[in-house]
N, C-alpha and C. Protein backbone atom coordinates (compact mmCIF):
# COMPACT_ATOMS: atom_id res chain seq x y z
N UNK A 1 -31.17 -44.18 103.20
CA UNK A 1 -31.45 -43.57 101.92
C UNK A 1 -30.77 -42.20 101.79
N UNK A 2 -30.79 -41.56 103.27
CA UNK A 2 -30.37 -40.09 102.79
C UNK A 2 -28.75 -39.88 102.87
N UNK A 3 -28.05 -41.16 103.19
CA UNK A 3 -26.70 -41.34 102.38
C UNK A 3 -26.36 -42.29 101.48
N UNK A 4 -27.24 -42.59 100.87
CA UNK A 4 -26.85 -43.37 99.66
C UNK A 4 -27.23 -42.04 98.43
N UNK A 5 -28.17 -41.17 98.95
CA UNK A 5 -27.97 -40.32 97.36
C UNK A 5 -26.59 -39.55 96.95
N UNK A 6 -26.11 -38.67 97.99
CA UNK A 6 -24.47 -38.43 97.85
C UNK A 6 -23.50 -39.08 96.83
N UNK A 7 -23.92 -40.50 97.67
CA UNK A 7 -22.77 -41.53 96.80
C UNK A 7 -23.37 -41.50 95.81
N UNK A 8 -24.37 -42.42 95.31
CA UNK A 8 -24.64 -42.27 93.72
C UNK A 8 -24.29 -40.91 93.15
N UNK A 9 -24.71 -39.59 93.25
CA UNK A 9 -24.38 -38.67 92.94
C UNK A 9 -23.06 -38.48 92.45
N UNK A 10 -22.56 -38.82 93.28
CA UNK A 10 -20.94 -38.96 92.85
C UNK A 10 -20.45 -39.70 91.88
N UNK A 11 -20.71 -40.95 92.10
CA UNK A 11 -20.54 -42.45 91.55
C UNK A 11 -20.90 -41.44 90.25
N UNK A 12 -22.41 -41.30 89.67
CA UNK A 12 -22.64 -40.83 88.63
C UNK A 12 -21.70 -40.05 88.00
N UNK A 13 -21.27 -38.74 88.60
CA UNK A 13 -20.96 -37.88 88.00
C UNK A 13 -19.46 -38.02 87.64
N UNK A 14 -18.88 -39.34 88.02
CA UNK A 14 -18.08 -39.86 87.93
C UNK A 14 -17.61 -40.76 86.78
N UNK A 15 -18.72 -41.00 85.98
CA UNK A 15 -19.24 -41.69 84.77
C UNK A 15 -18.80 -40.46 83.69
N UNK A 16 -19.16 -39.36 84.08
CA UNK A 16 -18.75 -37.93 82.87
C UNK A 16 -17.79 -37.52 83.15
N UNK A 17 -16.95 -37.01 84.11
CA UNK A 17 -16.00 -36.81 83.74
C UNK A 17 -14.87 -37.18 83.10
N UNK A 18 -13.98 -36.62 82.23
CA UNK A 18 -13.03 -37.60 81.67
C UNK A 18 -11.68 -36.58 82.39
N UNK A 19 -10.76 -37.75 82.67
CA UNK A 19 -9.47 -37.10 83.01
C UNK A 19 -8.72 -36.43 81.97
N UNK A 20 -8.03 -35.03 82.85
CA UNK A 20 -6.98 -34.45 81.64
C UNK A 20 -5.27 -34.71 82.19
N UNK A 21 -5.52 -34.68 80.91
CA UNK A 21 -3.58 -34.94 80.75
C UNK A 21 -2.53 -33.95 81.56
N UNK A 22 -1.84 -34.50 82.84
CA UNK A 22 -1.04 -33.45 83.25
C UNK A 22 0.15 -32.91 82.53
N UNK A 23 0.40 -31.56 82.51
CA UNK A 23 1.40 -31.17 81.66
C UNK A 23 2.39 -30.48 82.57
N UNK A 24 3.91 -31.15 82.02
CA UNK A 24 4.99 -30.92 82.69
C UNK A 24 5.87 -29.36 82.14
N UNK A 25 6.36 -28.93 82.61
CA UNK A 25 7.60 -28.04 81.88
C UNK A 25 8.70 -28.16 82.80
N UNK A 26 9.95 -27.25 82.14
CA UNK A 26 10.86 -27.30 82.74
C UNK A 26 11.02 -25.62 82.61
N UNK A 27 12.14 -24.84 83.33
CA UNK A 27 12.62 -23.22 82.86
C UNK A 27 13.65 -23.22 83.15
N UNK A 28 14.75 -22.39 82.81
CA UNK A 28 16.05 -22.19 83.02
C UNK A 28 15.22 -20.72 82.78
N UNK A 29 15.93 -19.98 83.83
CA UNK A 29 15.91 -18.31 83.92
C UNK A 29 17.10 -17.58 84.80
N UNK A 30 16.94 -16.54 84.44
CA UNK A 30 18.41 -15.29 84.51
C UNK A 30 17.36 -13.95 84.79
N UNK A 31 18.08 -13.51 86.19
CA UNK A 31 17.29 -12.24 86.16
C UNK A 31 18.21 -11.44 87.10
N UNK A 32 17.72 -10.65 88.28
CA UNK A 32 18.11 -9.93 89.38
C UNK A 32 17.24 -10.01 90.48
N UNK A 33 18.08 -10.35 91.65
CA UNK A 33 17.67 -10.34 93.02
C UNK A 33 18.32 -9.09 93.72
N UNK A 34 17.38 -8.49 94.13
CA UNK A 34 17.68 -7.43 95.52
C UNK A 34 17.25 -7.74 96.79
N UNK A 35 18.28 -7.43 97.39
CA UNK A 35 18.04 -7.52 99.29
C UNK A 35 18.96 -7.66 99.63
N UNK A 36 20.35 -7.35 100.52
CA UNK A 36 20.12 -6.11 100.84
C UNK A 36 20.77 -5.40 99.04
N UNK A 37 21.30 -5.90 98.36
CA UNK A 37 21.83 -4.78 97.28
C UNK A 37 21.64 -5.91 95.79
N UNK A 38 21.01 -4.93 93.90
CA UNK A 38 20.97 -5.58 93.21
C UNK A 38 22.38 -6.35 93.08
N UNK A 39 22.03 -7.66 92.15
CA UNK A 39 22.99 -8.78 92.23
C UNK A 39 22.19 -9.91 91.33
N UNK A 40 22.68 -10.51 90.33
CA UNK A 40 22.42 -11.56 89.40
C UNK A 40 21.94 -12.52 89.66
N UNK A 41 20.89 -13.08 89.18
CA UNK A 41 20.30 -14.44 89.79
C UNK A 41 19.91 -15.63 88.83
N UNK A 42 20.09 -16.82 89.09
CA UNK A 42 20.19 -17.50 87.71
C UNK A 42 19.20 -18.82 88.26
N UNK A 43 18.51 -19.76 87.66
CA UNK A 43 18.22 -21.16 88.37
C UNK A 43 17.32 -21.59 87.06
N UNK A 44 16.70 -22.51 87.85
CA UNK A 44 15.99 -23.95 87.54
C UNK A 44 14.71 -24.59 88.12
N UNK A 45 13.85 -24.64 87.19
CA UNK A 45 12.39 -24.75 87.75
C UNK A 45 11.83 -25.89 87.21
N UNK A 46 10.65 -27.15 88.17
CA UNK A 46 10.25 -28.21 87.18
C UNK A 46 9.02 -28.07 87.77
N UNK A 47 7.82 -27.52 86.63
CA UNK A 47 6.40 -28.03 87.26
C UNK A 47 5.94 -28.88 86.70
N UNK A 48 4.12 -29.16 87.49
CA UNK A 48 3.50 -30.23 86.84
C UNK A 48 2.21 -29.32 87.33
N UNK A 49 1.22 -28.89 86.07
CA UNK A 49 0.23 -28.76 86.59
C UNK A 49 -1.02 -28.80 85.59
N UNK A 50 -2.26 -29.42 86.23
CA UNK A 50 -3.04 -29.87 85.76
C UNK A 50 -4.41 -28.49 85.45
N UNK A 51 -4.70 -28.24 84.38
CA UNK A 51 -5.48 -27.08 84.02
C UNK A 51 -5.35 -25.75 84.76
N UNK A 52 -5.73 -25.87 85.50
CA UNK A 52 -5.53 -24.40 86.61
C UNK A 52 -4.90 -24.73 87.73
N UNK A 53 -4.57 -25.65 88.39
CA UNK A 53 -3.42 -25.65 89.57
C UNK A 53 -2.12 -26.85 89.59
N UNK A 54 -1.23 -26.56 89.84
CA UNK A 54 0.51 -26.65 89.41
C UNK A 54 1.06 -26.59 90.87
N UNK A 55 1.94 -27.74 90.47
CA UNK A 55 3.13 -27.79 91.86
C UNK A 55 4.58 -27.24 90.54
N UNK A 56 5.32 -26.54 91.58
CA UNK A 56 6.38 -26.46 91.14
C UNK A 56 7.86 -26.67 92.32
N UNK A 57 8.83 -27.21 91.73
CA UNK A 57 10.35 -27.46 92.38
C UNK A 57 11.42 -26.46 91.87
N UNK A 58 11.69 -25.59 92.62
CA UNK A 58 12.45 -24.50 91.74
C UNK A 58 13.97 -24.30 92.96
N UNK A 59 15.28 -23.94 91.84
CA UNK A 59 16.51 -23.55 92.64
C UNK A 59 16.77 -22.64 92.00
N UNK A 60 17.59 -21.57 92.59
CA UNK A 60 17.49 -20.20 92.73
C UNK A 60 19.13 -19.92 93.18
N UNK A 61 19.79 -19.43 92.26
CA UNK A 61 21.46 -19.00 92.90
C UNK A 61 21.45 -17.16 92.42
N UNK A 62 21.05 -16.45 93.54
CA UNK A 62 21.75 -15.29 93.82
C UNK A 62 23.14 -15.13 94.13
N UNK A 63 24.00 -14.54 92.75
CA UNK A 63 25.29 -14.20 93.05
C UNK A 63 25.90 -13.19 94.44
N UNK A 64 26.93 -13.42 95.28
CA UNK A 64 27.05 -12.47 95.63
C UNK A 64 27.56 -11.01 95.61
N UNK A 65 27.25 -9.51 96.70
CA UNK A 65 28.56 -8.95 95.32
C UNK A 65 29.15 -8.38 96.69
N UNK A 66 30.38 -8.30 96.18
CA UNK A 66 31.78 -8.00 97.68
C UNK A 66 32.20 -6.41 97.08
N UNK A 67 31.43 -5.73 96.16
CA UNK A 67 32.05 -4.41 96.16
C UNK A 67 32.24 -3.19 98.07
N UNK A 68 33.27 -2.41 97.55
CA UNK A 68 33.53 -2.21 98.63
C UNK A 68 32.05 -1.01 99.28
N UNK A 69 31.80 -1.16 100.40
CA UNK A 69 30.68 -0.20 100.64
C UNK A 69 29.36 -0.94 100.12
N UNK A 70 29.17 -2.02 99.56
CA UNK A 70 28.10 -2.94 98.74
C UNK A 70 28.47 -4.26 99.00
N UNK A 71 28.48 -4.82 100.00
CA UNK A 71 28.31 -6.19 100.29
C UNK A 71 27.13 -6.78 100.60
N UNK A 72 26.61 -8.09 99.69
CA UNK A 72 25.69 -8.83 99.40
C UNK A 72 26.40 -10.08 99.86
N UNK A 73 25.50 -11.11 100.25
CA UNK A 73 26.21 -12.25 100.32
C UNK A 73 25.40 -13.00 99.21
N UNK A 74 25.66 -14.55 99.11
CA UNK A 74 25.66 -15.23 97.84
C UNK A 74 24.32 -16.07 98.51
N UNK A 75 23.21 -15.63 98.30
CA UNK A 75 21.74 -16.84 98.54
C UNK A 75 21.26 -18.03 97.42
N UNK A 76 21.27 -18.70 98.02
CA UNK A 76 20.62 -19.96 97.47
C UNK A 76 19.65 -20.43 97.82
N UNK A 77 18.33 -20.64 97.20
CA UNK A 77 16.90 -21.56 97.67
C UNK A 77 16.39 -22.67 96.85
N UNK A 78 16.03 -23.21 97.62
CA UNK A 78 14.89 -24.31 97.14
C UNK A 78 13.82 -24.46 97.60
N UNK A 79 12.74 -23.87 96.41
CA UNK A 79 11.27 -24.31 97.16
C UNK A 79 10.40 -24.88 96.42
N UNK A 80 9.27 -25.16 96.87
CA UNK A 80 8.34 -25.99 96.71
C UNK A 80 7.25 -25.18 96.30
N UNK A 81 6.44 -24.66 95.41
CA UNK A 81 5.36 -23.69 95.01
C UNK A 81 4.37 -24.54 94.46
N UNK A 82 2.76 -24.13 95.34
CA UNK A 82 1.83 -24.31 94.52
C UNK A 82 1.35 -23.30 93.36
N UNK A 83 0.91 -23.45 92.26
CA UNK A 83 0.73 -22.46 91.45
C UNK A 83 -1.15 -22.46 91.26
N UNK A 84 -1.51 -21.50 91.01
CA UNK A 84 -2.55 -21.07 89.96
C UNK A 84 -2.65 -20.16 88.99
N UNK A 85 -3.51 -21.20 87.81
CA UNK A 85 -3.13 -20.24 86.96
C UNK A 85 -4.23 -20.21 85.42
N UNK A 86 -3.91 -19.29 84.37
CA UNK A 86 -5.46 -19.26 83.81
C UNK A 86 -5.25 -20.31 83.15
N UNK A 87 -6.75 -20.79 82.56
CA UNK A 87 -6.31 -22.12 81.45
C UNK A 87 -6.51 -21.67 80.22
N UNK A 88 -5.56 -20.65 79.98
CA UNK A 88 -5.75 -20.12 78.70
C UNK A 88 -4.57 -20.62 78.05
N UNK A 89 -4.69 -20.66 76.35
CA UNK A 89 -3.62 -20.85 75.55
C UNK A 89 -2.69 -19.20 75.11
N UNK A 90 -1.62 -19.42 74.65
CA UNK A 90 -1.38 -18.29 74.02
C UNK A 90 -0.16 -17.26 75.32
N UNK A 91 -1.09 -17.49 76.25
CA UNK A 91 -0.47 -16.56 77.13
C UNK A 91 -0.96 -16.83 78.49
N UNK A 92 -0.64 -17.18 79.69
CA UNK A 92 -1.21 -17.86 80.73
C UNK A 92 -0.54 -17.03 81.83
N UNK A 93 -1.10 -16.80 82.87
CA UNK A 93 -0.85 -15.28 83.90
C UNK A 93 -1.37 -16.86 85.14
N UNK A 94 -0.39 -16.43 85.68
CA UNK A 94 -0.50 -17.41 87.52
C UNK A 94 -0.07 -16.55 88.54
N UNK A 95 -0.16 -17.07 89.90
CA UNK A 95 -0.16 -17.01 91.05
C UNK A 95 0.45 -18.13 91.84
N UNK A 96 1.79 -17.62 92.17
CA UNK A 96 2.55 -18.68 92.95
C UNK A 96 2.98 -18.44 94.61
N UNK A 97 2.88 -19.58 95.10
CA UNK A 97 3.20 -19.43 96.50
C UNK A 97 3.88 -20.69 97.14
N UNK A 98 4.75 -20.49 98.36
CA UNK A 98 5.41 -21.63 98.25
C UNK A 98 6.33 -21.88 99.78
N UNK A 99 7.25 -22.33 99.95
CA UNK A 99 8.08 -22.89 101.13
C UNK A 99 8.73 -23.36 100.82
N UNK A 100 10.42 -23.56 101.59
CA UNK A 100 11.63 -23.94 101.02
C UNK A 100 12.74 -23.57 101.89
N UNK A 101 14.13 -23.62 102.20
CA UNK A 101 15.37 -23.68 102.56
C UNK A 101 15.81 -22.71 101.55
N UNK A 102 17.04 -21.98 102.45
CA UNK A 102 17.64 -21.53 101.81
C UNK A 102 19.49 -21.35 102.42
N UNK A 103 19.98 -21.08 101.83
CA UNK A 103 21.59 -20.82 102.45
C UNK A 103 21.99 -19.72 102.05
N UNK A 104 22.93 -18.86 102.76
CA UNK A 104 23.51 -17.66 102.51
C UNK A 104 24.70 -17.27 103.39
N UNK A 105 25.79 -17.35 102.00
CA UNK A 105 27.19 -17.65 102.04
C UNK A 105 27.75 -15.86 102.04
N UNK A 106 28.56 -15.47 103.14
CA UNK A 106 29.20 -14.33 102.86
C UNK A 106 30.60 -14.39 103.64
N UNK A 107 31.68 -14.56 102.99
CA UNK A 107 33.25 -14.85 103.28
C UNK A 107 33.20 -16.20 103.71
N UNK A 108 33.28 -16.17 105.35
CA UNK A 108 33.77 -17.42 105.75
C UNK A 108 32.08 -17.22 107.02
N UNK A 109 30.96 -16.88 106.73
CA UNK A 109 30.03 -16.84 107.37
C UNK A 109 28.96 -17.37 106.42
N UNK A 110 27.83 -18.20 107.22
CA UNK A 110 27.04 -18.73 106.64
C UNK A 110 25.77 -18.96 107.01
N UNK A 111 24.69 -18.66 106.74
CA UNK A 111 23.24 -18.84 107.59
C UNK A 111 22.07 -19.92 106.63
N UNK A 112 21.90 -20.88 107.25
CA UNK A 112 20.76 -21.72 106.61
C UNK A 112 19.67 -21.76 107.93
N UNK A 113 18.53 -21.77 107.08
CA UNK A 113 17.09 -21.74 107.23
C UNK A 113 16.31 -21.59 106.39
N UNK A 114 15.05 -21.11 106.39
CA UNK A 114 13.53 -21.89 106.16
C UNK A 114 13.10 -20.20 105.36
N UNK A 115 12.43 -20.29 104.74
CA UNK A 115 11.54 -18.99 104.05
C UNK A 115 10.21 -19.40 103.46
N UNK A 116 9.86 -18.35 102.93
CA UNK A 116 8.71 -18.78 102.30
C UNK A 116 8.55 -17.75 101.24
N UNK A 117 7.84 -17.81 100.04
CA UNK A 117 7.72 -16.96 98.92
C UNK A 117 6.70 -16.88 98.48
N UNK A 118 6.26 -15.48 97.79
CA UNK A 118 4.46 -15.80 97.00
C UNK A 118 4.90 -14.73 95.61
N UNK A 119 4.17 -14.72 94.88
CA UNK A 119 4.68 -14.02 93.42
C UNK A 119 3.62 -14.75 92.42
N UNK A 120 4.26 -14.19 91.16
CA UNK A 120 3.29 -14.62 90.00
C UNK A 120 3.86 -14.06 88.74
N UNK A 121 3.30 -14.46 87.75
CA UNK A 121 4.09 -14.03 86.21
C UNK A 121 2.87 -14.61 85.06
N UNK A 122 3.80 -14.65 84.11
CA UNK A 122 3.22 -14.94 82.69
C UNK A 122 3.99 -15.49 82.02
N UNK A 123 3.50 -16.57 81.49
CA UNK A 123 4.83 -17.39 80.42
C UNK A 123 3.32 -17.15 78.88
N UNK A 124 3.83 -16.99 77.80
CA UNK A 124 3.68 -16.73 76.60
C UNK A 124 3.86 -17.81 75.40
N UNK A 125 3.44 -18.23 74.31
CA UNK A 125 4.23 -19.24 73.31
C UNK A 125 5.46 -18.45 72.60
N UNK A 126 6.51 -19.01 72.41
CA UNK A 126 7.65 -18.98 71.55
C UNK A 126 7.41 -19.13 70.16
N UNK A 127 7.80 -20.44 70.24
CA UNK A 127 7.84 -21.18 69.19
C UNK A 127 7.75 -22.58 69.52
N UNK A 128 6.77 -23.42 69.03
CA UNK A 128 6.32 -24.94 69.66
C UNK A 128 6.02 -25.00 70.74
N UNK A 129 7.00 -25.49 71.30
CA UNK A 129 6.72 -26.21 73.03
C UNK A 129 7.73 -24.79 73.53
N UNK A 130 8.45 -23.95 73.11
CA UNK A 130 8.98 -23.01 74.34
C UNK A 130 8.11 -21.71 74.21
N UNK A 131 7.94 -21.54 75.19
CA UNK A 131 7.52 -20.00 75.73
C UNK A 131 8.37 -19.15 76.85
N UNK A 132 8.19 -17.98 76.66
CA UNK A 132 8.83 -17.22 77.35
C UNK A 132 8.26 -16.55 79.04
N UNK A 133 8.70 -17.10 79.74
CA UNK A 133 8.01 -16.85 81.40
C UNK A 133 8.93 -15.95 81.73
N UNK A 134 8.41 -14.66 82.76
CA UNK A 134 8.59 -13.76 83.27
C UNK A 134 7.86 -13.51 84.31
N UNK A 135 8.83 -13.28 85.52
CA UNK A 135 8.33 -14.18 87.15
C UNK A 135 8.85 -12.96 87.85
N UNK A 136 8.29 -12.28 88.99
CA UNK A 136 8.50 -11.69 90.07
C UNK A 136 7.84 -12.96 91.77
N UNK A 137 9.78 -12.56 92.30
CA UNK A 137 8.90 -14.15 93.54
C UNK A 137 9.42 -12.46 94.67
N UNK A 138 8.81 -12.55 95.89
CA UNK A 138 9.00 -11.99 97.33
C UNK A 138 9.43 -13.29 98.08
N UNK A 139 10.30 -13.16 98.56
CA UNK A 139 11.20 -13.69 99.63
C UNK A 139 11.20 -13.25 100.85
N UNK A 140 10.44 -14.22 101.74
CA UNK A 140 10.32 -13.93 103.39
C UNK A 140 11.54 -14.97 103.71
N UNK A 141 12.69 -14.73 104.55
CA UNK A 141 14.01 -15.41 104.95
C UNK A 141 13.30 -15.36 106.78
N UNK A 142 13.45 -16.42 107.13
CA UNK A 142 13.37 -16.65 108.58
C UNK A 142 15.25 -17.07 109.09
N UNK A 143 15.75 -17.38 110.11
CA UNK A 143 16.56 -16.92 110.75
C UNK A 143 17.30 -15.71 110.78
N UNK A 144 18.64 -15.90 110.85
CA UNK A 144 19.41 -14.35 110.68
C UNK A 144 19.97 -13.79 109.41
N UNK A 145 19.29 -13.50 108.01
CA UNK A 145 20.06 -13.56 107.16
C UNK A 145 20.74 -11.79 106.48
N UNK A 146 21.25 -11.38 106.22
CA UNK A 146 21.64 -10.15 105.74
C UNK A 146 20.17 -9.42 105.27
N UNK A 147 19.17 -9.64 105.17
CA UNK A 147 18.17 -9.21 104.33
C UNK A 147 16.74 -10.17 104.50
N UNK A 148 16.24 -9.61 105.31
CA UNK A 148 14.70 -10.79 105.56
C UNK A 148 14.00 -11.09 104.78
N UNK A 149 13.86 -10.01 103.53
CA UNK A 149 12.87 -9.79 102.19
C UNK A 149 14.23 -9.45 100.91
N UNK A 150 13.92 -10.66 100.59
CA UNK A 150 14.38 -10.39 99.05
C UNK A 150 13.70 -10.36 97.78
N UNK A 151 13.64 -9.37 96.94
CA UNK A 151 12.52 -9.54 95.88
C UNK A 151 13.45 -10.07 94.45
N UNK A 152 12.80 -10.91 93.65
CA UNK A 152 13.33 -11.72 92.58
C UNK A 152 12.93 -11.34 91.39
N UNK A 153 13.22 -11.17 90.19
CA UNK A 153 12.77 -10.68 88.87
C UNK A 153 13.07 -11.49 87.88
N UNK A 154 12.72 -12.61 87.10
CA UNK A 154 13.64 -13.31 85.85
C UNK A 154 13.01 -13.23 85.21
N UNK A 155 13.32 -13.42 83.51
CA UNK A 155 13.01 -13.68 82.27
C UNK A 155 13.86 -15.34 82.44
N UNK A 156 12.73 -15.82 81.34
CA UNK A 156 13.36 -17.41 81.29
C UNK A 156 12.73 -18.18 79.80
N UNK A 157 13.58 -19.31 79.99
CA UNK A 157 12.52 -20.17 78.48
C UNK A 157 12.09 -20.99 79.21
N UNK A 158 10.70 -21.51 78.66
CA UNK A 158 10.30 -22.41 79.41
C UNK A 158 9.91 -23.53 78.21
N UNK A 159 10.27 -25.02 78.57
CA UNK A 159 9.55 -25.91 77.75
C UNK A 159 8.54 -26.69 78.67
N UNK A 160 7.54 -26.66 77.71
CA UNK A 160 6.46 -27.86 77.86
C UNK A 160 6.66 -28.96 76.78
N UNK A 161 5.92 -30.00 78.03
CA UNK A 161 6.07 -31.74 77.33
C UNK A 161 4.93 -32.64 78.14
């Protein structure tokens, strides 16, 4: 008896809930990455997240810059972020964190490995389905890369569907 109430409990409460609709977006964003020196950063983001928590797939191309006395090399990532975030309309404020690969190209030298990132932002309504997201990510780089911590800044559009 004293595990069959659990289950019913469940079973029941299982009767009221109704499922919600997961909602997808996509972002294209443009901003600036620093570490070791500022430098342009451009990419591509696809989440899916259901009321308050979100997976996201995001790529990330930090330009490099070869000025003389200012050499940056050229980083690239891909990671994987869980998000949270409010379930508000209008204007929605999250918390992202995440894991991923990255590469970093400077002349004829090159370092790939593993990082990890945490950050957060606010995407806003536009107009219809686009809103405007504005994202700060921290970049932890594991092996040897020019810069262990890189911090990220974009403005972007974002659509939902």
């Amino acid at each position: 008896m004293r595990r069959f109430f659990p289950i019913a409990l469940v079973a029941l409460a299982g009767l009221f809930v109704t499922p919600t609709a997961a909602e997808a977006d996509i972002t294209a964003f443009f901003g600036v990455g620093q570490g070791p020196e500022t430098r342009t950063a451009k990419g591509l983001s696809f989440g899916v997240s259901l009321i308050v928590v979100g997976f996201e797939v995001e790529y990330s191309d930090i330009s490099a810059k070869t000025d003389v006395g200012a050499l940056a090399p050229r980083l690239r990532t891909g990671m994987i972020n869980a998000i949270v975030q409010t379930p508000t309309g209008g204007m929605q404020l999250y918390a992202t964190a995440g894991v991923g690969g990255y590469r970093e190209n400077s002349g004829g030298n090159s370092e790939t490995s593993t990082g990890i990132n945490v950050g957060g932002g606010l995407k806003t309504n536009l107009l219809g389905p686009l809103r405007l997201r504005l994202d700060y990510r921290l970049f932890t780089l594991r092996g040897n890369p020019a810069a262990k911590t890189v911090h990220r800044v974009y403005a972007g559009v974002n659509a939902a569907f």
